[in-house]
Each structure stands twice: as structure tokens, then as C-alpha cells.
N, C-alpha and C. Protein backbone atom coordinates (compact mmCIF):
# COMPACT_ATOMS: atom_id res chain seq x y z
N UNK A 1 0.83 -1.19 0.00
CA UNK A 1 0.00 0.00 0.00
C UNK A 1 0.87 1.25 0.00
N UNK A 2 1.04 1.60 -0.70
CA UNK A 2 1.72 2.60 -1.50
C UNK A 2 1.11 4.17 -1.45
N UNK A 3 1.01 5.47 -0.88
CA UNK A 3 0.23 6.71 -1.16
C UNK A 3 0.81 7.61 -0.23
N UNK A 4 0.16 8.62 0.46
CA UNK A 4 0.66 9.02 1.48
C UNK A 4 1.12 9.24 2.81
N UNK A 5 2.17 9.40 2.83
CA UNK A 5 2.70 9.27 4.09
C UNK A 5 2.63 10.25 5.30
N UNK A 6 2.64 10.17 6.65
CA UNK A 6 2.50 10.91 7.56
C UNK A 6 4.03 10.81 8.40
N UNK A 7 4.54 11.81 8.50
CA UNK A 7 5.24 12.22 9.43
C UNK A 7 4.69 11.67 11.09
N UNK A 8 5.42 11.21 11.56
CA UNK A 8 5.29 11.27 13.23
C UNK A 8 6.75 10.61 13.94
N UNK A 9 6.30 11.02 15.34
CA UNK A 9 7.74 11.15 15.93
C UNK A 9 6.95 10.06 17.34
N UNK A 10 7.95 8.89 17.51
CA UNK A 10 7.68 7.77 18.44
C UNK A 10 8.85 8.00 19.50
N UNK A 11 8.89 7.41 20.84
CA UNK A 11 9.78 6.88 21.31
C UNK A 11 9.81 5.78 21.91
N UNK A 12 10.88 5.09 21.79
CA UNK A 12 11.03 3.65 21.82
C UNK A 12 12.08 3.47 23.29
N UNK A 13 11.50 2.04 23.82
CA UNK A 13 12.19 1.51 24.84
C UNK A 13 14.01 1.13 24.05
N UNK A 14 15.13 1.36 24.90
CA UNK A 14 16.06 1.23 24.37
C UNK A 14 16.33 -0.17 23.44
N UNK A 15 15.52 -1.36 24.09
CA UNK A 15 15.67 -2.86 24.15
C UNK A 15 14.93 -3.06 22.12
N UNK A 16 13.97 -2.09 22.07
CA UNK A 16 12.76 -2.00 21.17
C UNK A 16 14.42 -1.57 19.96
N UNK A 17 14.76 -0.15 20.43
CA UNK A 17 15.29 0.54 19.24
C UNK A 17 16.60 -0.70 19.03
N UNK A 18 17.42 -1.55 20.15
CA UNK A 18 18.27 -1.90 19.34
C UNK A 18 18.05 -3.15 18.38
N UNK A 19 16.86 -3.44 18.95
CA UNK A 19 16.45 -4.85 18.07
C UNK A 19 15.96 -4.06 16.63
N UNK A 20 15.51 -3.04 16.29
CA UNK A 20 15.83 -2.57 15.01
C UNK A 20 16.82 -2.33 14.66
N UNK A 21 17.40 -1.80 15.22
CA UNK A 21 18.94 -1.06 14.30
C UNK A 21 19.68 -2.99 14.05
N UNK A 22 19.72 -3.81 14.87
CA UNK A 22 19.72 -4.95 14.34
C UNK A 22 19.42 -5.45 13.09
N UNK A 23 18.22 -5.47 13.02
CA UNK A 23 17.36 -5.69 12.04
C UNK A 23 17.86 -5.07 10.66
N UNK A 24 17.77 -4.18 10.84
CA UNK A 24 18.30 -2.69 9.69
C UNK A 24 19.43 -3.23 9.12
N UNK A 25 20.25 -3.45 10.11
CA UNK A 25 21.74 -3.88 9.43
C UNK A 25 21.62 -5.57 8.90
N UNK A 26 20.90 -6.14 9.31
CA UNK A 26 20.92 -7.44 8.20
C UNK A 26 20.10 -7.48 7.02
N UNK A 27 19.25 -6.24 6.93
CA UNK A 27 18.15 -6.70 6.14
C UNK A 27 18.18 -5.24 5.26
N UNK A 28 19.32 -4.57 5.61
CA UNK A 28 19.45 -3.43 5.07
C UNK A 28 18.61 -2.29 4.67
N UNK A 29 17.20 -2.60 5.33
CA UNK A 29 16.35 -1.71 5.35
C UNK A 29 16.16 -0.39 6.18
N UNK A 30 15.64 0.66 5.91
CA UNK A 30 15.66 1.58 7.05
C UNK A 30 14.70 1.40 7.94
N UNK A 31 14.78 1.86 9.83
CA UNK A 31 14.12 1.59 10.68
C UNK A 31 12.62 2.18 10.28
N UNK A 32 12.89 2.79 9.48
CA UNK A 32 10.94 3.43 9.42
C UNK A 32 10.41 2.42 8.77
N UNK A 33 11.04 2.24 7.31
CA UNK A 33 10.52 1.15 6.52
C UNK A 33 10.25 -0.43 7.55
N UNK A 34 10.98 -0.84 8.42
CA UNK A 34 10.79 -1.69 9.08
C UNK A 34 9.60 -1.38 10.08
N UNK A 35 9.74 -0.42 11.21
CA UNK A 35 8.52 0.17 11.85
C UNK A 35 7.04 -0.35 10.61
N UNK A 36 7.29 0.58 9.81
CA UNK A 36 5.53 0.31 8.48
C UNK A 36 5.56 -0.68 8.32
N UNK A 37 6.25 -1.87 8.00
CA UNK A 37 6.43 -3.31 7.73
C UNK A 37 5.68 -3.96 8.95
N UNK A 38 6.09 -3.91 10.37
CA UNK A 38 5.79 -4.28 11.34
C UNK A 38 4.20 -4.06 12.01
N UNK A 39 4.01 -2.50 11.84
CA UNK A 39 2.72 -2.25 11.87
C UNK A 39 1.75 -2.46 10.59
N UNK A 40 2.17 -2.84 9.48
CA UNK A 40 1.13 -3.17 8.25
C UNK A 40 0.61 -4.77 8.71
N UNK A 41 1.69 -5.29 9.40
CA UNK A 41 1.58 -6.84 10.11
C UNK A 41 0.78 -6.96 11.19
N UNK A 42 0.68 -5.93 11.80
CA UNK A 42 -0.03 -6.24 13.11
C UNK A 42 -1.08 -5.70 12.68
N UNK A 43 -1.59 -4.57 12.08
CA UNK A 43 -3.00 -3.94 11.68
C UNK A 43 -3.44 -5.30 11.11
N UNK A 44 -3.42 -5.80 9.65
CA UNK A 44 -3.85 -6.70 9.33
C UNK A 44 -4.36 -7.79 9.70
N UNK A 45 -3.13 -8.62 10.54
CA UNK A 45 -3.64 -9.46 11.38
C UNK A 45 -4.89 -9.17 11.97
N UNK A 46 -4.96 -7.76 12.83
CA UNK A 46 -6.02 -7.55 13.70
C UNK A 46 -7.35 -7.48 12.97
N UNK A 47 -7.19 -6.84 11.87
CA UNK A 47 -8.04 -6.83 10.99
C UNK A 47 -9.22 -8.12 10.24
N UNK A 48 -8.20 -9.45 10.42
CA UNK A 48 -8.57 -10.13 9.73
C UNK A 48 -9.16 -11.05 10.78
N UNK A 49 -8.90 -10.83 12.23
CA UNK A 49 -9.32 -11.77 13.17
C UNK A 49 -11.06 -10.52 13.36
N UNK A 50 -10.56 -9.54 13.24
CA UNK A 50 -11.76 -9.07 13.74
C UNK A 50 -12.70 -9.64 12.81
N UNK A 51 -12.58 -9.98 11.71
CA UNK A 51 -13.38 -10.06 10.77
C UNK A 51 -13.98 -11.77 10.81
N UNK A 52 -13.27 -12.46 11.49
CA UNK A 52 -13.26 -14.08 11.95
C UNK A 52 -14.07 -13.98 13.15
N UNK A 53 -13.97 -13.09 13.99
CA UNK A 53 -14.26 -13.36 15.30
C UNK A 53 -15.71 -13.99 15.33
N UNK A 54 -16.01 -15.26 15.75
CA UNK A 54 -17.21 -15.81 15.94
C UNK A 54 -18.05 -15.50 16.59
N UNK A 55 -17.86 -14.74 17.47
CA UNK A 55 -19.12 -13.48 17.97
C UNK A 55 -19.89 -12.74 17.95
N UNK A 56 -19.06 -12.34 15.98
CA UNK A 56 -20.15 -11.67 14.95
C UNK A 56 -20.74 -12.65 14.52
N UNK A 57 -21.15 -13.70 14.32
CA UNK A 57 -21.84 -14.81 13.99
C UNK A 57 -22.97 -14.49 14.24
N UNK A 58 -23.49 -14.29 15.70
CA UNK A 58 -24.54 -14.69 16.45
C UNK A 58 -25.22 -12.69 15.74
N UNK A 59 -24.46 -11.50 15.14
CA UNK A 59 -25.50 -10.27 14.91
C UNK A 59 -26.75 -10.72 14.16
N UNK A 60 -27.44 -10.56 14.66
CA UNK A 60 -28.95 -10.74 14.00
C UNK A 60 -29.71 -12.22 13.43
N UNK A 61 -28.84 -12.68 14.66
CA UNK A 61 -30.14 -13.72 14.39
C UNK A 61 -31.36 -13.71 15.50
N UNK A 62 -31.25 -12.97 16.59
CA UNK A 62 -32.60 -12.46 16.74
C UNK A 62 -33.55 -12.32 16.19
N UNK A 63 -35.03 -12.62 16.79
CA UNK A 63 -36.28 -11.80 16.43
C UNK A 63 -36.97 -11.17 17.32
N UNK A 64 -37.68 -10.12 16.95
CA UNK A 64 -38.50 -10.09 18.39
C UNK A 64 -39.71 -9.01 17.70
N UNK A 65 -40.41 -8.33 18.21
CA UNK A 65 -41.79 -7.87 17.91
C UNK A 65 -41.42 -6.30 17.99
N UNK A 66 -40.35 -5.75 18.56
CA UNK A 66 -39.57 -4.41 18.21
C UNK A 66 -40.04 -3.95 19.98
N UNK A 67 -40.11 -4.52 20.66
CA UNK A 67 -40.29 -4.17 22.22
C UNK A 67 -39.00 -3.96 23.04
N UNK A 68 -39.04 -3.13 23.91
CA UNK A 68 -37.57 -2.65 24.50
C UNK A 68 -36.76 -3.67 25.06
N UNK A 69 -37.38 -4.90 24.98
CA UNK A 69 -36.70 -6.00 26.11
C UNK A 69 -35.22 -5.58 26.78
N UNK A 70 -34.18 -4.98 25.93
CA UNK A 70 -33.16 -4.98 26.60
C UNK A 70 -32.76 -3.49 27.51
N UNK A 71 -33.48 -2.60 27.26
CA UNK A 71 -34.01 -1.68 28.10
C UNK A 71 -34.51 -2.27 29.76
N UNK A 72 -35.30 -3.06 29.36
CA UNK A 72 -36.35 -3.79 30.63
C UNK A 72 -36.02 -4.84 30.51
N UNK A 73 -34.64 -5.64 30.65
CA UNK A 73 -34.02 -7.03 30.35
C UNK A 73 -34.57 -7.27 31.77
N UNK A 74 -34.48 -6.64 33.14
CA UNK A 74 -34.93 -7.14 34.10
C UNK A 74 -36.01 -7.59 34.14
N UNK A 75 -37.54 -6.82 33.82
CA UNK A 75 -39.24 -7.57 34.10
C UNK A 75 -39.16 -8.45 33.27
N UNK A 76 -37.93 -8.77 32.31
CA UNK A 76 -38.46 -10.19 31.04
C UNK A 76 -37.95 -11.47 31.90
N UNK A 77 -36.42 -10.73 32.06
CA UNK A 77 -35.91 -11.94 32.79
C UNK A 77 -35.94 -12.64 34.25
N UNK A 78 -37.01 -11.54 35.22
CA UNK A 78 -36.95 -11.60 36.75
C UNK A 78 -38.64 -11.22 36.95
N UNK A 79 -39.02 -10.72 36.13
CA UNK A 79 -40.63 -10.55 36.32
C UNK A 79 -40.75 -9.20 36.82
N UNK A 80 -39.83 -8.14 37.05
CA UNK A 80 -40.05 -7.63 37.59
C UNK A 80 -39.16 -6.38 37.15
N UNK A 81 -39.34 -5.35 37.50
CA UNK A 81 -38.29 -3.66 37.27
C UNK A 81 -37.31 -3.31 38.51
N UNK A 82 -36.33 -3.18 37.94
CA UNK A 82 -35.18 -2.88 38.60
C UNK A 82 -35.75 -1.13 39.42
């Protein structure tokens, strides 16, 4: 993903920056380019689990008659108003 770029300014735990400058020197890339590499990896990932997550499964399979029930989850579920 290729377009425009944003300027910003991070600071890093010392342990963080030397395991890049590591990095940098075997792979001859620069630490930013590695930083965007790293975070294009982790956005995605997150991205793609959010999109897995089986929790969205269950949106709308409800029915109901358009009544507040979860407003008044208590008189449905206890008989009675909080």
C-alpha cells in the first residue's frame, strides 16, 4: 500500500530501538521502513481476526416484535423492574 505518508515522531524503549537497528543492518532496510512493515503486520492481522471473530456470527439472528426488552431485560428476565 503505496500513497501518502504521515510524518510522526515515536519513542522507543532502548531494548525495542536496538532490536531494530539490528534488524536494519541485516536486512538493510531503514528503521521506518521496518517500523511500516511491522505495523502493516499487526493492523492486518487484527483486521482479519476481527473479521473471523465468531461473535459476529450470532449479529442478528434475533427476532422479536420491536419491544424494548433490553431496556427492561430485568421484568423479562426476573418478572419484575429494577
Amino acid at each position: 500500500m503505496e500513497g501518502i505518508k504521515h510524518r510522526m515522531q515515536i519513542s522507543l524503549d532502548d531494548w525495542q530501538y536496538q532490536i531494530l537497528v539490528e534488524i536494519s543492518r541485516k536486512t538493510k532496510k531503514s528503521i521506518s521502513s521496518i517500523i511500516r512493515d511491522l505495523l502493516s503486520e499487526k493492523l492486518l492481522v487484527q483486521t482479519a481476526n476481527k473479521e473471523r471473530d465468531p461473535i459476529s456470527e450470532i449479529i442478528g439472528i434475533g427476532r422479536g416484535d420491536g419491544s424494548p426488552v433490553a431496556r427492561e431485560h430485568d421484568k423479562y428476565l426476573y418478572g419484575r423492574v429494577k
